[in-house]
C-alpha atoms as a PDB file:
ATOM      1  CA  UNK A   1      89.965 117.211 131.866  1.00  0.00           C
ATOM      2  CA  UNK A   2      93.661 115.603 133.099  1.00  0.00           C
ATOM      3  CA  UNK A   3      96.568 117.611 133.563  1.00  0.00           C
ATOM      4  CA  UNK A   4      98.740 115.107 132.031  1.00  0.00           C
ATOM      5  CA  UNK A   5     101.024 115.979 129.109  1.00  0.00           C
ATOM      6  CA  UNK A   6      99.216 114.338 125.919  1.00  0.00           C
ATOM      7  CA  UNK A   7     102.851 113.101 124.974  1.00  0.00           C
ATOM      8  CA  UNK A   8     102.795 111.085 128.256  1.00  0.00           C
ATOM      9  CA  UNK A   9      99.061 109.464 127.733  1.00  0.00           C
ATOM     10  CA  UNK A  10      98.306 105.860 127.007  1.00  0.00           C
ATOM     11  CA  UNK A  11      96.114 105.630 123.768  1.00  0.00           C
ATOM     12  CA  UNK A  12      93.208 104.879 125.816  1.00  0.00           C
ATOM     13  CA  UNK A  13      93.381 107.925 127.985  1.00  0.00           C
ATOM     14  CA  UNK A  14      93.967 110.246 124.785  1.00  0.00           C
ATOM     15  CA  UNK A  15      91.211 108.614 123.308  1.00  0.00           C
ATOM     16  CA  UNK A  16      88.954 109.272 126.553  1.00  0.00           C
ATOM     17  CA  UNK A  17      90.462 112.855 126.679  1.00  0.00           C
ATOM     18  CA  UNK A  18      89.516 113.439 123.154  1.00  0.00           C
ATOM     19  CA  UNK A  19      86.293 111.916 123.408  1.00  0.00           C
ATOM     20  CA  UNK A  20      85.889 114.983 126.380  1.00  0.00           C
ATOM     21  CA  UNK A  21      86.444 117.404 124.020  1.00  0.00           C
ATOM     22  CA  UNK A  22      84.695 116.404 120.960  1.00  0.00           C
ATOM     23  CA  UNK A  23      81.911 116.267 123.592  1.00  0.00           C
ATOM     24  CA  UNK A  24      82.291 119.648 124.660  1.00  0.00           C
ATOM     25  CA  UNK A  25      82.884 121.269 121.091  1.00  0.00           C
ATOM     26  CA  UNK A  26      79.542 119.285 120.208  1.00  0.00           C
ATOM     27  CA  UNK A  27      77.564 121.081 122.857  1.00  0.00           C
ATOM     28  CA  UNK A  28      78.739 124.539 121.317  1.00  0.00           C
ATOM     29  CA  UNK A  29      78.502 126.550 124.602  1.00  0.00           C
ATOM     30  CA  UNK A  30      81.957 126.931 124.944  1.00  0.00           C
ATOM     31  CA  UNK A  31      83.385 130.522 124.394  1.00  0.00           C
ATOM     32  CA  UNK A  32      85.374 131.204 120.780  1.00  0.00           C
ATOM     33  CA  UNK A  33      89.018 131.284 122.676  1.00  0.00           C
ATOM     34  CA  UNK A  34      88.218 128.442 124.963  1.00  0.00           C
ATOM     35  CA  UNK A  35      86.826 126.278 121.702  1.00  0.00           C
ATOM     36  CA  UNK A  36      89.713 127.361 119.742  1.00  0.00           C
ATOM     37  CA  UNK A  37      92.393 125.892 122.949  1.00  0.00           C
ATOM     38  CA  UNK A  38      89.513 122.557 122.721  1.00  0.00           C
ATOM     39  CA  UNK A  39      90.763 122.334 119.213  1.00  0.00           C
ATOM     40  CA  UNK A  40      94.411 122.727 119.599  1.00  0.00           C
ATOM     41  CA  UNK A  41      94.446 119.910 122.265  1.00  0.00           C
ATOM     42  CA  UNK A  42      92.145 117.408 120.398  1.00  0.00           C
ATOM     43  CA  UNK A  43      93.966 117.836 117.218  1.00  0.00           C
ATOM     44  CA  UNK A  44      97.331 117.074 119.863  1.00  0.00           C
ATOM     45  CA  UNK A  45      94.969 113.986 121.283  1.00  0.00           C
ATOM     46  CA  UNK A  46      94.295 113.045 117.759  1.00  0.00           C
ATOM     47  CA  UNK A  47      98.235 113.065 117.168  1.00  0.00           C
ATOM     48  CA  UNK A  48      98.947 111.060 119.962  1.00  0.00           C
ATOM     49  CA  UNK A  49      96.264 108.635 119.198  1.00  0.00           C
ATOM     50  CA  UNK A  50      97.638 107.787 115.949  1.00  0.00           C
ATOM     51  CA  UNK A  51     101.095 107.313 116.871  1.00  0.00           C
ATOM     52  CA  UNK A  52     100.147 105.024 119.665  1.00  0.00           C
ATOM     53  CA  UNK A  53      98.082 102.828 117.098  1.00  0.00           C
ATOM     54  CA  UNK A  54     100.715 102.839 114.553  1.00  0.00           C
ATOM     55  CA  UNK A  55     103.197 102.018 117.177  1.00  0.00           C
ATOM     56  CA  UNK A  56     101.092  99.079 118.065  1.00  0.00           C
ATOM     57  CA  UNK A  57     100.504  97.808 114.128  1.00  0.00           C
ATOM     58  CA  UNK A  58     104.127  97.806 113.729  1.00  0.00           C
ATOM     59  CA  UNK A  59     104.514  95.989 116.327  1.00  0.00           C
ATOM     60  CA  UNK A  60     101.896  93.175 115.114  1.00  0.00           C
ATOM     61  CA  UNK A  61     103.810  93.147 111.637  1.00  0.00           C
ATOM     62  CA  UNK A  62     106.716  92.284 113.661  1.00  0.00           C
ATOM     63  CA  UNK A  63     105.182  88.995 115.412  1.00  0.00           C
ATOM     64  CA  UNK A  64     106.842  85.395 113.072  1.00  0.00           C
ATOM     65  CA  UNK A  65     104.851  83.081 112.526  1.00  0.00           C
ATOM     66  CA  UNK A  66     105.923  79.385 112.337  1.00  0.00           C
ATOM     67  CA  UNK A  67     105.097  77.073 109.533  1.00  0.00           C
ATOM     68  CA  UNK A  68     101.887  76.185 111.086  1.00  0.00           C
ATOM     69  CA  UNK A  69     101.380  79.673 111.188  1.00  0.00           C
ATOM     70  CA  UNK A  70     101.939  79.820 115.175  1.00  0.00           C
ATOM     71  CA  UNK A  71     103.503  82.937 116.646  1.00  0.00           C
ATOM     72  CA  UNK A  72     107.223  82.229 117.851  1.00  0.00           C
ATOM     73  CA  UNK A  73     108.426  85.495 118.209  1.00  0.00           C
ATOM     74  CA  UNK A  74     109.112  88.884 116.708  1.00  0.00           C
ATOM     75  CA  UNK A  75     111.636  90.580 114.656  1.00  0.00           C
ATOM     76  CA  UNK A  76     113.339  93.609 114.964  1.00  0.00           C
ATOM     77  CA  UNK A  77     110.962  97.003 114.438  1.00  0.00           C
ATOM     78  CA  UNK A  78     113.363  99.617 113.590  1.00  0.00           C
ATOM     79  CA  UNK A  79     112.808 102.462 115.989  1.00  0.00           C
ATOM     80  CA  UNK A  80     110.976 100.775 118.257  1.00  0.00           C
END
């Protein structure tokens, strides 16, 4: 598992990292205390995950299209 700060993952690492530990808490050999920190950090992996994909739809959203219904570039996101 990375030492890397969830808040500092790309989405695809969180998603690999909580892939890892749905994989683990599958298995079910994992001790009680040791399942319970699996479940604080996937449900912090999970978190991360969806802000990185909602950062990413916004961003779509923001992409103009031109009257042929080209992209020409992107307006403003606020907060982003």
């Amino acid at each position: 598992m990375s030492d890397k700060p969830v808040e500092e993952m790309s989405f695809e690492e969180a998603m690999r990292a909580l892939e890892e530990v749905v994989g683990k808490l599958e298995r079910g050999d994992v001790p009680l205390e040791d399942s319970i920190a699996l479940y604080e950090r996937g449900a912090a992996l999970k978190k991360r995950c969806e802000a990185k994909l909602k950062e990413a739809e916004e961003k779509v959203a923001a992409i103009t299209l031109d009257g042929e219904g080209n992209p020409n570039g992107t307006t403003p996101v606020e907060g982003l």
